[in-house]
Protein backbone atom coordinates (compact mmCIF):
# COMPACT_ATOMS: atom_id res chain seq x y z
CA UNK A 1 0.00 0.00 0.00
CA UNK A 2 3.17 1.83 0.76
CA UNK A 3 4.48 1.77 -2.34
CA UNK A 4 1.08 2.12 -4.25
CA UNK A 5 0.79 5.44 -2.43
CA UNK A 6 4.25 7.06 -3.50
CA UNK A 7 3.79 5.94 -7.19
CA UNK A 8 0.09 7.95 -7.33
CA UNK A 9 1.59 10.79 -5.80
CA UNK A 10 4.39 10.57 -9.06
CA UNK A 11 1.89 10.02 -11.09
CA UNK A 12 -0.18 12.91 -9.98
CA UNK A 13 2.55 15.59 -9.82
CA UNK A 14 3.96 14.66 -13.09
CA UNK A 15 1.83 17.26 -14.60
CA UNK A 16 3.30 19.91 -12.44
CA UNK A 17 6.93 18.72 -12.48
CA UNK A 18 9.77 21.31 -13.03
CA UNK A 19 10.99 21.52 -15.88
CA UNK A 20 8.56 20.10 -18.12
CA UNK A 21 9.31 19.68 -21.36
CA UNK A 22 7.08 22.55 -23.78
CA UNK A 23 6.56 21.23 -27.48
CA UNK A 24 6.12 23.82 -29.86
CA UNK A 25 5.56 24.03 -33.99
CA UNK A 26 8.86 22.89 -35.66
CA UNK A 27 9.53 20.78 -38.94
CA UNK A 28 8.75 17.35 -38.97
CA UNK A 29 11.53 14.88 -37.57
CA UNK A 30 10.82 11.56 -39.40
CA UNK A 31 8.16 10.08 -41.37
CA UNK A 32 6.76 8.30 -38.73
CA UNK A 33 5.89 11.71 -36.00
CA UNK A 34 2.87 13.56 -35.87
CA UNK A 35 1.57 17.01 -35.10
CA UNK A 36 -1.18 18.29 -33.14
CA UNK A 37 -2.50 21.42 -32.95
CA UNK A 38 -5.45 23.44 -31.80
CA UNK A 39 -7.07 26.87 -30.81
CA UNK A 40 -7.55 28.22 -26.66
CA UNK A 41 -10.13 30.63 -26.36
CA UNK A 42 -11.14 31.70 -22.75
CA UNK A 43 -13.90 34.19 -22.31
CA UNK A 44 -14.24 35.47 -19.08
CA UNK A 45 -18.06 36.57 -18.40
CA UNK A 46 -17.43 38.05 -15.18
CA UNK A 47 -16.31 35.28 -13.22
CA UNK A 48 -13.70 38.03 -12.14
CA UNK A 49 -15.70 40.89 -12.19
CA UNK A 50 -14.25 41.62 -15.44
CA UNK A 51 -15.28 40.53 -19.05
CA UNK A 52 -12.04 39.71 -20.94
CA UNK A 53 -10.73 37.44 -23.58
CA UNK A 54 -7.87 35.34 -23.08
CA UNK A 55 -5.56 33.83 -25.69
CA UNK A 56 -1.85 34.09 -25.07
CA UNK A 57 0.36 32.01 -22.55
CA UNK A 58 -2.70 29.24 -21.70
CA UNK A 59 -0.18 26.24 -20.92
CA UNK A 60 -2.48 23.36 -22.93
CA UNK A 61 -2.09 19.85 -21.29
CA UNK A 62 -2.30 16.78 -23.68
CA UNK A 63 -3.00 13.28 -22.73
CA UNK A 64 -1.36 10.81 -25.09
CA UNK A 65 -1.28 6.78 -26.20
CA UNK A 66 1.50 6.39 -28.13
CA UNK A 67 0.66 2.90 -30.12
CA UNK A 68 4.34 1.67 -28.65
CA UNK A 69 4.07 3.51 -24.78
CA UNK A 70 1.69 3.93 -22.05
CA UNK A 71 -0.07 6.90 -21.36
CA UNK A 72 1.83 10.38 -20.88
CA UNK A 73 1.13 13.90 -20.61
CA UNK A 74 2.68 16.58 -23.18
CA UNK A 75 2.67 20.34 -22.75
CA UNK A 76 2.54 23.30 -24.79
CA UNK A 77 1.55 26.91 -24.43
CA UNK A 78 -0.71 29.48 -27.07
CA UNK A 79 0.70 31.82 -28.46
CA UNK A 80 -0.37 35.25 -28.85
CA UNK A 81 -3.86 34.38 -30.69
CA UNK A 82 -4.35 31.10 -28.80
CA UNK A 83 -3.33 28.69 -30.98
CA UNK A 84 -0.51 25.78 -30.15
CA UNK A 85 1.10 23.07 -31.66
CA UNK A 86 2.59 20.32 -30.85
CA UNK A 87 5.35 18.88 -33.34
CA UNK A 88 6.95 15.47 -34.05
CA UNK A 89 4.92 13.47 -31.12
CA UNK A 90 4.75 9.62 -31.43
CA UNK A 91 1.72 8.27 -33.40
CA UNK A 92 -1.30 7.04 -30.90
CA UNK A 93 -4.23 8.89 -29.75
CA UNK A 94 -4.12 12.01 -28.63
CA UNK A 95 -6.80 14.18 -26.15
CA UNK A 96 -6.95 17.82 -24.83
CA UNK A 97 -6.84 17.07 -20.85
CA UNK A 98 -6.52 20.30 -19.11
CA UNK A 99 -5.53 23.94 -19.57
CA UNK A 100 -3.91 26.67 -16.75
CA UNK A 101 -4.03 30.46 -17.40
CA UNK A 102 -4.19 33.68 -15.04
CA UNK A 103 -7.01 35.66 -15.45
CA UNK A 104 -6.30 39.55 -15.66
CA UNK A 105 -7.27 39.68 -12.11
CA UNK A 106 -4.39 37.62 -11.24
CA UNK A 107 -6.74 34.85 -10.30
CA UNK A 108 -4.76 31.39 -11.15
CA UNK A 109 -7.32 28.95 -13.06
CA UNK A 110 -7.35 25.01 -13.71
CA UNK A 111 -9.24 23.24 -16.28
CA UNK A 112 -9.45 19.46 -16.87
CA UNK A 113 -10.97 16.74 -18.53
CA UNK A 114 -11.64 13.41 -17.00
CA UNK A 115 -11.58 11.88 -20.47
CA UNK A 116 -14.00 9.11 -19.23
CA UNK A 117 -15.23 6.62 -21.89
CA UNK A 118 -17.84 9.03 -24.09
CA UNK A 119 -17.59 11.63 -21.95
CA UNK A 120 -16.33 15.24 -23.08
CA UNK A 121 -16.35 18.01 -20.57
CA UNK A 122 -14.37 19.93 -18.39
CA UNK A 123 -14.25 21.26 -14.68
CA UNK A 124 -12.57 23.17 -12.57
CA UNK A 125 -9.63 21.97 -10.71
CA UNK A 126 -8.95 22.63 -6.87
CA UNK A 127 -4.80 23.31 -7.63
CA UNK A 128 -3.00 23.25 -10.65
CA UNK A 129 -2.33 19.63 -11.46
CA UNK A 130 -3.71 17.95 -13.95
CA UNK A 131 -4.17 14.26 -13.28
CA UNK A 132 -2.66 12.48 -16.68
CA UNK A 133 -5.45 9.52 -17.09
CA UNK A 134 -8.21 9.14 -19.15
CA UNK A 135 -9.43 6.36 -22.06
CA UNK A 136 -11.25 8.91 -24.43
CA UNK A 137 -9.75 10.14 -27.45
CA UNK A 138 -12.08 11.84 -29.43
CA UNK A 139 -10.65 12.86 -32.18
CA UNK A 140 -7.85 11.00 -34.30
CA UNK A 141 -5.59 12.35 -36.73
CA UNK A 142 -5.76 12.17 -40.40
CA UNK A 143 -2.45 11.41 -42.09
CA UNK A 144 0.01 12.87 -39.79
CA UNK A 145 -2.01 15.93 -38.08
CA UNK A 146 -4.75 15.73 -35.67
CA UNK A 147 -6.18 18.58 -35.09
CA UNK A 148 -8.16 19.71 -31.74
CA UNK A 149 -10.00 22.32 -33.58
CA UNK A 150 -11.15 25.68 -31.44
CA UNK A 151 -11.87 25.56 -28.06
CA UNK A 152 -14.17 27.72 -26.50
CA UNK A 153 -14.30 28.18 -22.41
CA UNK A 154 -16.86 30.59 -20.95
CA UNK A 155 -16.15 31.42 -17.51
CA UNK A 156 -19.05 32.96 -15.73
CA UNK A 157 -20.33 34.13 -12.66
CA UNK A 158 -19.94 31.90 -10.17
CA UNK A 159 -23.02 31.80 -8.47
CA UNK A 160 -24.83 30.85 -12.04
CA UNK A 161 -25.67 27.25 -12.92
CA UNK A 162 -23.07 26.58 -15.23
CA UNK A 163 -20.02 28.87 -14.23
CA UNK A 164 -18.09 26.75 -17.16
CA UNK A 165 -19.45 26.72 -20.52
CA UNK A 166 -17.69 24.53 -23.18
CA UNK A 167 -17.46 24.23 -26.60
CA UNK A 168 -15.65 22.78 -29.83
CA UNK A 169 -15.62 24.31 -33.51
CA UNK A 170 -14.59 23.82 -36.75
CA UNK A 171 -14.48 27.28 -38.36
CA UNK A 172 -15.64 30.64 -36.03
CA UNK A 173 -17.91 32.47 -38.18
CA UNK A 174 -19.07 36.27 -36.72
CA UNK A 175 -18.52 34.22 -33.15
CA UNK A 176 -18.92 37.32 -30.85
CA UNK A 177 -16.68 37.42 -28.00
CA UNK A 178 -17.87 38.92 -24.54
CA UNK A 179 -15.80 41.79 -24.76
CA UNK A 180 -17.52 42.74 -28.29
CA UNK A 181 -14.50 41.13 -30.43
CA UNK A 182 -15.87 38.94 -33.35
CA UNK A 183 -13.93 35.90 -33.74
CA UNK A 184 -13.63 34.88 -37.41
CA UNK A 185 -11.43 32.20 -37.89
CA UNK A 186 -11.22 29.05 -40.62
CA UNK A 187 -10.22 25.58 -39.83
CA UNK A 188 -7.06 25.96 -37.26
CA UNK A 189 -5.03 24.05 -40.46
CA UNK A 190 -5.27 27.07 -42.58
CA UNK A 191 -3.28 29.55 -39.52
CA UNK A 192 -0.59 27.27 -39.80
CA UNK A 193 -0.44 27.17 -43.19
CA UNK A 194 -0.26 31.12 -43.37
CA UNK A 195 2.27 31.38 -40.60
CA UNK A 196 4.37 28.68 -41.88
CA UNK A 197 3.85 28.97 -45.95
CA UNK A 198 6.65 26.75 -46.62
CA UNK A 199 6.83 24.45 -43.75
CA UNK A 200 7.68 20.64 -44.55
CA UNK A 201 3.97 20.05 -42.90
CA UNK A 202 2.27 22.24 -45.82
CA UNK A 203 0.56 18.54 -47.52
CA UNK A 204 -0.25 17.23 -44.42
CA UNK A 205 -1.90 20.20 -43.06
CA UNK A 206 -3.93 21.08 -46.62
CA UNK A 207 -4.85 17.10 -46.11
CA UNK A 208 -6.44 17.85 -42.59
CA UNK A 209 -8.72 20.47 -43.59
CA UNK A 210 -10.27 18.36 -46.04
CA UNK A 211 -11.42 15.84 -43.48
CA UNK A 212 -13.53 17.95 -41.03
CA UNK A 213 -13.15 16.48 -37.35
CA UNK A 214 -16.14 15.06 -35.30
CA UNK A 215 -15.69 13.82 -31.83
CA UNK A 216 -16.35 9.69 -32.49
């Protein structure tokens, strides 16, 4: 029991370890890796006080199943329009677990997924680790990109029903944002593609887009 309780605590804190490796968008290694990528977008509806939009520097956790490993968590953070990628990662299956962001107010928030057989939401998390588990993976990648589409988190007040709305899109079309921004964005493929107009990736990505995601 001993021993059972020392490995859980590893386990648990392994999403919180220093120095954590970040992945990031870089050209492909081999043949044989893949690359995931995906949109943040938290909305805070005045679960501070405050309505704000928050994109940049939301560190993304990502639960993984390599086909030749055992289930491990991967890192990365958004950049300054919320997207992130993660380059050259084993193939398997691949799930958004959890994200961690400070909200303007300083306020430190944790979001996580349970990733429980057919079951797709998240919650918010006492402290900042994110428990790496979960048997749900649902999306999967086509060729060598999977792509987690755009995320949408709603904070709001917190004595409402739902204080965390969630949601997953394709393409943002005239999405308005609670701060009165209108989101218009295509398939998270084509940012990539226009950031990185010669990147190695460029088939692979034009590939993706032409094989719409839906959760299975």
């Amino acid at each position: 029991m001993k021993n059972y309780f020392f490995a859980l605590l590893a386990f648990v804190m392994l999403s919180c370890a220093a120095g954590v490796h970040y992945y990031k968008f870089v050209e492909p290694a081999s043949d044989d890796s893949l690359l995931l990528i995906g949109q943040i977008i938290v909305e805070d509806n005045q679960f501070s006080g405050r309505f704000d939009v928050i994109k940049s520097g939301i560190e993304v956790a990502v639960l993984g199943r390599p086909e030749n490993g055992q289930v491990t968590g991967l890192w990365a953070t958004t950049d300054k329009d919320g997207y992130f990628a993660l380059a050259n990662v084993p193939k398997g299956d691949y799930a958004l677990k959890g994200i961690r962001l400070t909200l303007s107010n300083g306020a430190r928030i944790t979001l996580s997924n349970p990733l429980i057989k057919e079951i797709n939401y998240f919650r918010f998390n006492d402290g900042e680790n994110i428990l790496i588990e979960g048997d749900y993976f649902p999306y999967h990648a086509v060729g060598r990109v999977l792509s987690f589409q755009h995320n949408l988190f709603r904070l709001n007040p917190k004595i409402s029903m739902f204080s965390l709305e969630y949601d997953t899109r394709q393409i943002l079309k005239e999405h308005k944002l609670v701060d009165g921004s209108i989101a218009n964005d295509g398939p998270v493929e084509e940012y990539f593609l226009n950031k990185y107009p010669d990147t190695v990736w460029r088939d692979d990505l034009l590939a993706s887009i032409k094989v719409p995601q839906k959760p299975r």
